[in-house]
Protein backbone atom coordinates (compact mmCIF):
# COMPACT_ATOMS: atom_id res chain seq x y z
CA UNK A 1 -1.29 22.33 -8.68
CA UNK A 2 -4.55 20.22 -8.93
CA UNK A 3 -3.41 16.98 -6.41
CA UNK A 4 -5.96 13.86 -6.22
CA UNK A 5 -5.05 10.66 -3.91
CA UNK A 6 -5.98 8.04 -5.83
CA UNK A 7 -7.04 4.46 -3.95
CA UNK A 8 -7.45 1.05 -4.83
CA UNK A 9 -8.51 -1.06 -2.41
CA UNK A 10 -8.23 -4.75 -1.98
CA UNK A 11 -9.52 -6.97 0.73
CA UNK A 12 -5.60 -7.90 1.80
CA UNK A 13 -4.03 -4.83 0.25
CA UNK A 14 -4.11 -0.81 -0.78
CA UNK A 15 -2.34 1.13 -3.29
CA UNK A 16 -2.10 4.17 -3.64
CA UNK A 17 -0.98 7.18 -5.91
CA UNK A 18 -0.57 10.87 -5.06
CA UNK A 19 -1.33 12.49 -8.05
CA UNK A 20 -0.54 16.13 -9.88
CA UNK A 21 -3.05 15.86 -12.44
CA UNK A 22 -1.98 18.79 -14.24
CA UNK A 23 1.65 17.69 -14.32
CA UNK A 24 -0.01 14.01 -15.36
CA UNK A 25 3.10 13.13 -12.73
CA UNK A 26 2.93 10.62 -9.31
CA UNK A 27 4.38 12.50 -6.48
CA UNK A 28 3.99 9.33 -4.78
CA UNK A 29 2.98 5.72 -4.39
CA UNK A 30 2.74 3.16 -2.23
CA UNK A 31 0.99 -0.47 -1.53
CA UNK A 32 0.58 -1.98 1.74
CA UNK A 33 -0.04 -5.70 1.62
CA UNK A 34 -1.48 -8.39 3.85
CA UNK A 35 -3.88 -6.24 5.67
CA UNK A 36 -5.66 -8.32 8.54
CA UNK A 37 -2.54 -10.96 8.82
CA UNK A 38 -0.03 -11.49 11.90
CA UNK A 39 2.58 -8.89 9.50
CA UNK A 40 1.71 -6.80 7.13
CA UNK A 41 4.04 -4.77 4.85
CA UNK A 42 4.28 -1.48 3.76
CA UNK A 43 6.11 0.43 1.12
CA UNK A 44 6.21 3.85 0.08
CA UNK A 45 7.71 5.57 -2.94
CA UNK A 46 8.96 9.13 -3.25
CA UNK A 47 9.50 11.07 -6.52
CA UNK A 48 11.90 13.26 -6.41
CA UNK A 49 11.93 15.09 -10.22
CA UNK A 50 15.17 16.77 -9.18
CA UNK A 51 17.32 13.79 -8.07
CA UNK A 52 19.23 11.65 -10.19
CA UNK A 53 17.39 8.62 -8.73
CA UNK A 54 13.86 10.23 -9.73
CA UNK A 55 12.56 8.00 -6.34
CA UNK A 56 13.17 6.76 -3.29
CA UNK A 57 11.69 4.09 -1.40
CA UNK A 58 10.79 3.42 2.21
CA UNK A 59 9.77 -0.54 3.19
CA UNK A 60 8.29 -1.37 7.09
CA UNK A 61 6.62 -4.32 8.44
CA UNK A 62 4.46 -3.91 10.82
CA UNK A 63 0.63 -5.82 11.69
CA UNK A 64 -1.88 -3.91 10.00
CA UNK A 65 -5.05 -5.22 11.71
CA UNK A 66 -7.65 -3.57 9.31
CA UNK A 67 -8.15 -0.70 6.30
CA UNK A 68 -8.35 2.06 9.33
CA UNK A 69 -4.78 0.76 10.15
CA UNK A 70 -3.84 1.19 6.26
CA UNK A 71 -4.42 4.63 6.11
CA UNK A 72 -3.03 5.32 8.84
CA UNK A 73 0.19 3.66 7.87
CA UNK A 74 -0.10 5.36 4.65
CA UNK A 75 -0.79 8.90 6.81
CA UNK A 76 2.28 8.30 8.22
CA UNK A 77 4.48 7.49 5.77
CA UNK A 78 3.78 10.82 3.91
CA UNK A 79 4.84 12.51 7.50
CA UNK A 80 8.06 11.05 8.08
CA UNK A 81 9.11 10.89 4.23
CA UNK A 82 6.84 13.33 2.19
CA UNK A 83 5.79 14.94 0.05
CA UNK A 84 3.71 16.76 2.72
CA UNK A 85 0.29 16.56 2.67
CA UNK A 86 -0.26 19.63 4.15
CA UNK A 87 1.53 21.08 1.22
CA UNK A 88 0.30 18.91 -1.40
CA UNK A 89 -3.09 18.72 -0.01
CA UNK A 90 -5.67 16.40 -2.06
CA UNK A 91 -8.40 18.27 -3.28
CA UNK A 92 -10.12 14.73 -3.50
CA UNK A 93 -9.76 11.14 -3.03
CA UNK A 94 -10.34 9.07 -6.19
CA UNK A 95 -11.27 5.33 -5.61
CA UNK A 96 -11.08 2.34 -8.02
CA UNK A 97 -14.21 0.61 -8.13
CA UNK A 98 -14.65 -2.99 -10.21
CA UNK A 99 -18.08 -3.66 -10.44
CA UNK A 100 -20.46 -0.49 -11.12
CA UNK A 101 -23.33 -2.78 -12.77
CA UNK A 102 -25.76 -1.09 -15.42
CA UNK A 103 -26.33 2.08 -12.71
CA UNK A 104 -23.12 3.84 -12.92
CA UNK A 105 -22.52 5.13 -16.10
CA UNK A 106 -19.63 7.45 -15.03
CA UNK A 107 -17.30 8.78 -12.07
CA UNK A 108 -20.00 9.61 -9.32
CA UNK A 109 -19.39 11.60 -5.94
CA UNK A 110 -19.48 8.84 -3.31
CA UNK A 111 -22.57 9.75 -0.80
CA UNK A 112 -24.52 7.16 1.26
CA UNK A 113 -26.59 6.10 -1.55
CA UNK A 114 -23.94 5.63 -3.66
CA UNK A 115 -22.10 3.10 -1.00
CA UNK A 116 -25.56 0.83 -0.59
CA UNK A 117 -25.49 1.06 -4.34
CA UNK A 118 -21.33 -0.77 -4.31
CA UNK A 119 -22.48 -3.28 -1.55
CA UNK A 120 -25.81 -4.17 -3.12
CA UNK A 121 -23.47 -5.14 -6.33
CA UNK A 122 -21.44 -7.33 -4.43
CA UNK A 123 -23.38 -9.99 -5.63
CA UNK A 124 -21.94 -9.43 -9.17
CA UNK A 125 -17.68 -9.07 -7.64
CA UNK A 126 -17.88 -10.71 -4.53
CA UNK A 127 -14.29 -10.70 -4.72
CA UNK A 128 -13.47 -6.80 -5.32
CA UNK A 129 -16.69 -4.71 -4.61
CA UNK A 130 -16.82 -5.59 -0.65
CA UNK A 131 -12.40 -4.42 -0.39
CA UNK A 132 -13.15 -1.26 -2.46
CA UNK A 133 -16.43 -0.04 -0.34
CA UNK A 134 -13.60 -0.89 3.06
CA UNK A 135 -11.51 1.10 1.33
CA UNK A 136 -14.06 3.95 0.63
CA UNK A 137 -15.06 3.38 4.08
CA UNK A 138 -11.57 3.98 5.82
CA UNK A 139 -10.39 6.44 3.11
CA UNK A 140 -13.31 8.87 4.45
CA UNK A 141 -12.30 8.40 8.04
CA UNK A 142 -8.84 9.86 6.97
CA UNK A 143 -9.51 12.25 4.94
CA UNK A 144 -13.32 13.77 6.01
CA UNK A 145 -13.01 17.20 4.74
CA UNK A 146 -12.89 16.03 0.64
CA UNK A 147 -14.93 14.79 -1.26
CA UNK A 148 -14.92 11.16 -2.52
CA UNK A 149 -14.79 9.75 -6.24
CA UNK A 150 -15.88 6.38 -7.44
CA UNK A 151 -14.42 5.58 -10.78
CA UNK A 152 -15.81 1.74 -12.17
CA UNK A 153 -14.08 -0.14 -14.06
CA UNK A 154 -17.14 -1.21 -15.65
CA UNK A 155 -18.53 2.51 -16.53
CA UNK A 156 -16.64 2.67 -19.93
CA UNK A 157 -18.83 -0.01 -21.18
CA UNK A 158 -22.08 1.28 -20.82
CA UNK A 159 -22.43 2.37 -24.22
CA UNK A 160 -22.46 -1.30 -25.50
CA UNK A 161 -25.45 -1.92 -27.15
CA UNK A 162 -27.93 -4.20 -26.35
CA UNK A 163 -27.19 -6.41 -28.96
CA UNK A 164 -23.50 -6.62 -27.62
CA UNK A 165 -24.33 -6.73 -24.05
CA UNK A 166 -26.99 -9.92 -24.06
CA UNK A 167 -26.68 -13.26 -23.58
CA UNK A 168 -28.73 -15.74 -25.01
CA UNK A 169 -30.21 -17.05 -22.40
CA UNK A 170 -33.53 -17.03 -20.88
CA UNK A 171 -34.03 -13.39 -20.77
CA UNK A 172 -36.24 -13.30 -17.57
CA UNK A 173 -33.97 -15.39 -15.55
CA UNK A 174 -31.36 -13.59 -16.95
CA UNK A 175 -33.09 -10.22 -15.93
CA UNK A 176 -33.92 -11.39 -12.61
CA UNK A 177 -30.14 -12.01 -11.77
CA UNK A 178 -28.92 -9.25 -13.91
CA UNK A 179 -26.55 -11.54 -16.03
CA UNK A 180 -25.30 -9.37 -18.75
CA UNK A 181 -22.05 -8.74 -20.17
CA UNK A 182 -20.59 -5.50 -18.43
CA UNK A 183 -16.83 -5.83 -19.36
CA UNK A 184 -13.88 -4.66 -17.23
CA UNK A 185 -10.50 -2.74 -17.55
CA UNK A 186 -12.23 0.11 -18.43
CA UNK A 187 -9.99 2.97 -16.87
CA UNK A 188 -7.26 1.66 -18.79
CA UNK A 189 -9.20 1.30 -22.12
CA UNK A 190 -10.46 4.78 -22.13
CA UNK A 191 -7.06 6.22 -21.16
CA UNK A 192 -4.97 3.72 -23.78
CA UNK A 193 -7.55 4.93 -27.00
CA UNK A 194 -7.22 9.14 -25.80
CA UNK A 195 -3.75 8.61 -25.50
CA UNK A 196 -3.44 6.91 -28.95
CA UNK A 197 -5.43 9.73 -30.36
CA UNK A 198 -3.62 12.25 -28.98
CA UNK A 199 -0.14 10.31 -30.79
CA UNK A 200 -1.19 9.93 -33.84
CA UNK A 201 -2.95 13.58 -33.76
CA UNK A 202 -6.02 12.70 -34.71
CA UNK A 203 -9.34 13.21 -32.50
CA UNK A 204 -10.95 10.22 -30.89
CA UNK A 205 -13.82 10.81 -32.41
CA UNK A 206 -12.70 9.78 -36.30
CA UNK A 207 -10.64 7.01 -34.97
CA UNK A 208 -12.06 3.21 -34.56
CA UNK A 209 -9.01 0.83 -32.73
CA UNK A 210 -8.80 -2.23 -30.89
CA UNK A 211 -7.40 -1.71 -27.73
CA UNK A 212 -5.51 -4.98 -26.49
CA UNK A 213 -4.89 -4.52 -22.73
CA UNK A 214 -2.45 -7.44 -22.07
CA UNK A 215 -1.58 -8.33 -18.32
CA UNK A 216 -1.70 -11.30 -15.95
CA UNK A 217 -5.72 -10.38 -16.70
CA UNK A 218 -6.91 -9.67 -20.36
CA UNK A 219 -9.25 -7.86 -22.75
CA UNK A 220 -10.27 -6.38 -25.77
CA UNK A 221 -11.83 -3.85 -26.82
CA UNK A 222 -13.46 -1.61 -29.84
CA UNK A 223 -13.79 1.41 -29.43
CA UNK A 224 -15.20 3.77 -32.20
CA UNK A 225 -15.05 7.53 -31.76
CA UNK A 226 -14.13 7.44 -28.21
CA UNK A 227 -16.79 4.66 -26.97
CA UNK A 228 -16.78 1.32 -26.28
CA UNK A 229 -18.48 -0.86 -28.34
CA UNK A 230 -17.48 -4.31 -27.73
CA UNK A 231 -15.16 -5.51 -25.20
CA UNK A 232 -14.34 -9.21 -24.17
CA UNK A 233 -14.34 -9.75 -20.73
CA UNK A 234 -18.29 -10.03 -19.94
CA UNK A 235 -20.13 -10.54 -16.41
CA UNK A 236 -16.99 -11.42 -14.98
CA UNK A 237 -13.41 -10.75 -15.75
CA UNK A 238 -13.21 -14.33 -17.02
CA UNK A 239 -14.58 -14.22 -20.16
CA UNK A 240 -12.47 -13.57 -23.32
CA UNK A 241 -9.04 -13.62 -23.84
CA UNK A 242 -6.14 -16.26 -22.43
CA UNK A 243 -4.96 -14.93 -19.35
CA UNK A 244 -1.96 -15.68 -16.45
CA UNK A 245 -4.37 -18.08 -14.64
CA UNK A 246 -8.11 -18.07 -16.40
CA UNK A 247 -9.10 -19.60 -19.26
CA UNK A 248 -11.11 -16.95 -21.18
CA UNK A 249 -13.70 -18.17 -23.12
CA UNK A 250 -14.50 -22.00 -23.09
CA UNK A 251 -17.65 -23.91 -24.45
CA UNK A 252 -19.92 -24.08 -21.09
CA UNK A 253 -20.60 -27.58 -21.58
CA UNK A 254 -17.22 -28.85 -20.75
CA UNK A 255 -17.65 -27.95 -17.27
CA UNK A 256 -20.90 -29.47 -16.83
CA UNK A 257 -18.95 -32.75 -18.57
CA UNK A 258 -15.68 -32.05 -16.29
CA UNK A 259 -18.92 -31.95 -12.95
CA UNK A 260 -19.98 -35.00 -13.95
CA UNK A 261 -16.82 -37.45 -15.11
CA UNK A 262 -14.50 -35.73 -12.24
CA UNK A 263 -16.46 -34.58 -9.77
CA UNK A 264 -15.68 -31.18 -10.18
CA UNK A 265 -18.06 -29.22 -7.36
CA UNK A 266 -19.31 -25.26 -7.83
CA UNK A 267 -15.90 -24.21 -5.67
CA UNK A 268 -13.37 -26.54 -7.59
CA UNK A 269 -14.67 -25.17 -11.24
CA UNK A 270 -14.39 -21.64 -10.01
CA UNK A 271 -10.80 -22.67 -9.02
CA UNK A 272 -9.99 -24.48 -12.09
CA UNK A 273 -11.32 -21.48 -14.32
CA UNK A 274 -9.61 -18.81 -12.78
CA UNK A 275 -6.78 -19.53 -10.74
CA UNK A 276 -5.79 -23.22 -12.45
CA UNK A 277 -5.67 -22.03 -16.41
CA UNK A 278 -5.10 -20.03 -19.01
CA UNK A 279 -0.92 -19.84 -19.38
CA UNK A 280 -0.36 -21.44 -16.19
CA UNK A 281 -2.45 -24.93 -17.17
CA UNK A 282 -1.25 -24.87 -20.32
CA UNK A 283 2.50 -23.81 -19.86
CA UNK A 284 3.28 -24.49 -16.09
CA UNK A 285 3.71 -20.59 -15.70
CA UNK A 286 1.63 -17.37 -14.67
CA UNK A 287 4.43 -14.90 -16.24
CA UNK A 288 4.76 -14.59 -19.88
CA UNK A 289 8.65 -13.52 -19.48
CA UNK A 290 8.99 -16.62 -18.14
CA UNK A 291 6.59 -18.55 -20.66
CA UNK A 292 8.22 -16.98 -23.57
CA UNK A 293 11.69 -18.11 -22.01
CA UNK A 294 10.82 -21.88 -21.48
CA UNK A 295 9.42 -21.61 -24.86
CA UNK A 296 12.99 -20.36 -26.74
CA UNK A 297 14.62 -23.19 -24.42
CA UNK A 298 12.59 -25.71 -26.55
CA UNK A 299 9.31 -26.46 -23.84
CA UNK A 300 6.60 -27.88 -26.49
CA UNK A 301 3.92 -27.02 -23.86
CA UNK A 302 5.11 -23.48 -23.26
CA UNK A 303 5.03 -23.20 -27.03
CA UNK A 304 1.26 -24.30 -27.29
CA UNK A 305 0.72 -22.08 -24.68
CA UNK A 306 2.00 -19.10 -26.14
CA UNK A 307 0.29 -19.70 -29.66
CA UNK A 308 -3.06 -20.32 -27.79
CA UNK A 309 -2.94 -17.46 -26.04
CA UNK A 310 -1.88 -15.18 -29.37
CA UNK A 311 -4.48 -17.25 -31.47
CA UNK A 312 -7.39 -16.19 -29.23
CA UNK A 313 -6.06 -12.46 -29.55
CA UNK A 314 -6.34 -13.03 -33.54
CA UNK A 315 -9.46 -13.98 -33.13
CA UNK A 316 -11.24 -11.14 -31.52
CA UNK A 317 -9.01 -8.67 -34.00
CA UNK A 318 -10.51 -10.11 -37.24
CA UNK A 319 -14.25 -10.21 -35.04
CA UNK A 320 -13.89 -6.70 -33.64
CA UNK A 321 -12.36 -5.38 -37.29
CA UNK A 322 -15.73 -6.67 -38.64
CA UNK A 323 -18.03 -4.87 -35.87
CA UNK A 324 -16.42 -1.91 -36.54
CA UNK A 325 -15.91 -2.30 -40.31
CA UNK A 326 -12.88 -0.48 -40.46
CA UNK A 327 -10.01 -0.60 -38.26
CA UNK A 328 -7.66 2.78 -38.47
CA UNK A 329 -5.35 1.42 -35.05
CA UNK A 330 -4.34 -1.85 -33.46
CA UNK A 331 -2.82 -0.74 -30.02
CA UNK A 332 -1.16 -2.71 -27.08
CA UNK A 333 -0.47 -1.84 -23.43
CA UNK A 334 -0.21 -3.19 -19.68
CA UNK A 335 2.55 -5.41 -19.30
CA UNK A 336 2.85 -8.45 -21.46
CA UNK A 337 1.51 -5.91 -24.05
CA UNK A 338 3.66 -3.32 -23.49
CA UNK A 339 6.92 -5.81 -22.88
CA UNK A 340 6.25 -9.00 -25.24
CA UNK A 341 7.83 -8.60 -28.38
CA UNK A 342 7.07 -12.37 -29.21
CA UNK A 343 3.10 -11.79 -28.36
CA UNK A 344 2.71 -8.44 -30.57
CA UNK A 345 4.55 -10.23 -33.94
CA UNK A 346 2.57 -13.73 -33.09
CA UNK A 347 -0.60 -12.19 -32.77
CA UNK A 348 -1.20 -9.81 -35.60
CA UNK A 349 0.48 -12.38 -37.74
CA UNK A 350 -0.99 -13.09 -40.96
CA UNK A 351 -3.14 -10.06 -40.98
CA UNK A 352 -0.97 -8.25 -44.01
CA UNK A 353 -4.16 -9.17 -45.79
CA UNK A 354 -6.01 -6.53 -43.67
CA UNK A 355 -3.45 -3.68 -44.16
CA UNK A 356 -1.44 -4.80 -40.81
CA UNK A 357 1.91 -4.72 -41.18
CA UNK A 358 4.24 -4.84 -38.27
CA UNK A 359 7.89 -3.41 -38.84
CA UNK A 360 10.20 -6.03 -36.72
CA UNK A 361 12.80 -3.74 -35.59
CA UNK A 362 10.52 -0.98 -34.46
CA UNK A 363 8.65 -4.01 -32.76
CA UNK A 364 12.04 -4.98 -30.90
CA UNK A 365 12.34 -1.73 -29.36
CA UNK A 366 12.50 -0.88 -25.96
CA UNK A 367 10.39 2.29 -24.56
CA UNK A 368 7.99 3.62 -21.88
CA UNK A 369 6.65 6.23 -23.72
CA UNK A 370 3.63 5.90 -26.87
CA UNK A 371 5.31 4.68 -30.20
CA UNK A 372 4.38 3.35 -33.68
CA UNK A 373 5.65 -0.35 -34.36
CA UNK A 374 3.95 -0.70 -37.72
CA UNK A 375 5.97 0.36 -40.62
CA UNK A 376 5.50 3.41 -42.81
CA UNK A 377 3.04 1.64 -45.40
CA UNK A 378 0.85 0.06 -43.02
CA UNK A 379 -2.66 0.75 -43.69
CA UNK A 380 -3.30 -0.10 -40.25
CA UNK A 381 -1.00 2.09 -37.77
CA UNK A 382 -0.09 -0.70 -34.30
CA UNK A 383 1.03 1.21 -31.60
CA UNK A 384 2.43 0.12 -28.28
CA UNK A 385 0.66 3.28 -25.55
CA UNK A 386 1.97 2.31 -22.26
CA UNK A 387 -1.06 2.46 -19.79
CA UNK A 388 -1.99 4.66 -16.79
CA UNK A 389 -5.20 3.60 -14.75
CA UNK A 390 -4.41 5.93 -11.65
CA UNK A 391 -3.89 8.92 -13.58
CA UNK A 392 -7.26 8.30 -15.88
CA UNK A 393 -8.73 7.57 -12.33
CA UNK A 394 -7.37 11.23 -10.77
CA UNK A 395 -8.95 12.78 -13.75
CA UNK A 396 -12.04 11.84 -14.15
CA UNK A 397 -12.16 12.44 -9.99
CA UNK A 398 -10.91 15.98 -10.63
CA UNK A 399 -13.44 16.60 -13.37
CA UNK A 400 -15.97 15.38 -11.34
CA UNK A 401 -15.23 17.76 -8.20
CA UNK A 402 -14.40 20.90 -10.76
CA UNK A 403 -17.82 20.39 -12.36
């Protein structure tokens, strides 16, 4: 049994996963939340594969001062309700990191260098880069005697091309600061298109699909033999697609208009982009279940919300069919992807023209494992290929260690 611990780090929370990569199985999980408040909570998730109820769960709040204080809340939760660690020992930790810039190129042993490298790139995810380096930080405190795994979200892009990757914008200013499109979601993306592969039996390599990761955050992607070559999200996660609460993409100019007519300072716009739009400023809500509900109960602006949101998905499936010139699979995952019914049919609607043709029934049903919802004749196969960051995470850390 090949186990990895697999980490993601926020600067108020941690998940975590104990993986059997072999098995392709959680032994357990857990997230502790509101590190560094006056309570904090933590819960922790057994599997037990012999028990009718497959997992148990174990909830206790408690302050949790700092990251050190997460791990060892975490530490102790495996002691008092397992799996043991000293039975399932990790033969690594694997650690989700966001931003990886245009150095990191793949999973990379975490060393000294490689942790001035994540806090010089803070400047590119202030947000995520500085909670996943505390969580690097911490996580080798508690567990000194393995080695360490960054995995970047951002790494699975790095074979865009330059002609995908650059803005047009004044390319020495634009080199100075490093402003580029780097994309995001890239665990997922290269774990959603093997995993599609491996369903339809085909190898990665002849395939070229659009993989539509759909969640409270959202992108696109082309991938062509197994690489990325396109993707929507760009310097930031809030390029591209509608999302819970950001906007996706948006002509620039209207917030230099919205600066001037309301006032709108640096901090407001960044608030208005990605925590004041996308489903939530157009439909009053942040979860599609919900928009999709006010919608059937007759809410006009839920409506418009929802057919924004699956028009701008349209639109980068007819612009990433043309990069890649032929499209052999249309495949959806995360949650509103995996779960929306409604969002699948409205989005690839119209597209018969293209050889997509989505069978309704098979597009009703329920399931959490890979299945086709296109029907027999479509020249296009749609799949929905439920997603699985932490285990894509555990393997590329245990391919790393094994060499």
């Amino acid at each position: 049994m090949s186990v990895v611990l697999v980490v993601n780090s926020g600067s108020s929370s941690l998940k975590y996963q104990l993986i059997d990569v072999e098995a392709g199985e959680a032994l357990a999980s857990g997230l502790i939340e509101r590190i560094g408040q006056a309570e904090g909570r933590a819960t922790h998730a057994v599997r037990h594969p012999s028990s009718d109820a497959r997992e148990e769960s174990f909830t206790v709040d408690a302050a949790i001062p700092d990251h050190d204080a997460a791990f060892a809340r975490m530490l102790a939760a495996f002691d008092e309700h397992g799996p043991s660690l000293e039975a399932h020992p990790p033969v690594a930790v694997g650690h989700r990191v966001v931003q990886g810039g245009a150095r990191f190129f793949e999973p990379t042993v975490v060393t000294d260098r490689v942790k001035h490298d994540i806090e010089e790139l803070e400047v590119l995810a202030p947000l995520h880069n500085p909670a996943n380096l505390a969580g690097i930080v911490a996580a080798e405190r508690a567990f000194p005697d393995v080695p360490h795994v960054a995995v970047f979200d951002t790494a699975f892009h790095q074979t865009l091309a330059p002609a995908a990757y650059t803005y047009a914008i004044d390319r020495e200013l634009a080199a100075k600061h490093r402003v580029r499109r780097y994309g995001f979601h890239g665990t997922s993306h290269r774990f959603v298109s093997r995993a599609a592969a491996e369903f339809l039996e085909r190898p990665v390599e002849d395939l070229r699909m659009i993989v539509l990761h759909l969640g409270n955050g959202a992108s696109a992607c082309a991938v062509s033999g197994g690489r990325s070559v396109e993707t929507s999200m760009g310097m930031t996660p809030l390029e591209g697609l509608v999302m819970g609460t950001r906007s996706g993409d948006i002509d620039p100019a209207v917030l230099l208009h919205l600066q001037r007519v309301a006032g709108l300072d640096t901090d407001a716009t960044d608030r208005l982009l990605n925590s004041r739009s996308g489903i939530l400023g157009l439909g009053g809500h942040t979860d599609m279940r919900d928009l999709v509900a006010a919608s059937e109960a007759g809410d006009e602006a839920a409506t418009l919300a929802l057919e924004v949101y699956t028009h701008r998905i349209r639109s980068y499936v007819g612009a990433y069919a043309a990069q890649l010139g032929r499209v052999d699979a249309i495949v959806f995952t995360a949650g509103v992807g995996e779960n929306a019914p409604i969002v699948r049919e409205w989005s690839l609607a119209g597209l018969e023209g293209f050889g997509v043709e989505l069978d309704p029934a098979r597009n009703r049903e329920r399931g959490s494992s890979a299945r086709r919802i296109s029907t027999d004749a479509s020249r296009v196969v749609v799949l929905v290929v439920p997603t699985n960051e932490e285990l894509e995470i555990a393997r590329q850390t245990l391919a790393v260690v094994e060499g």
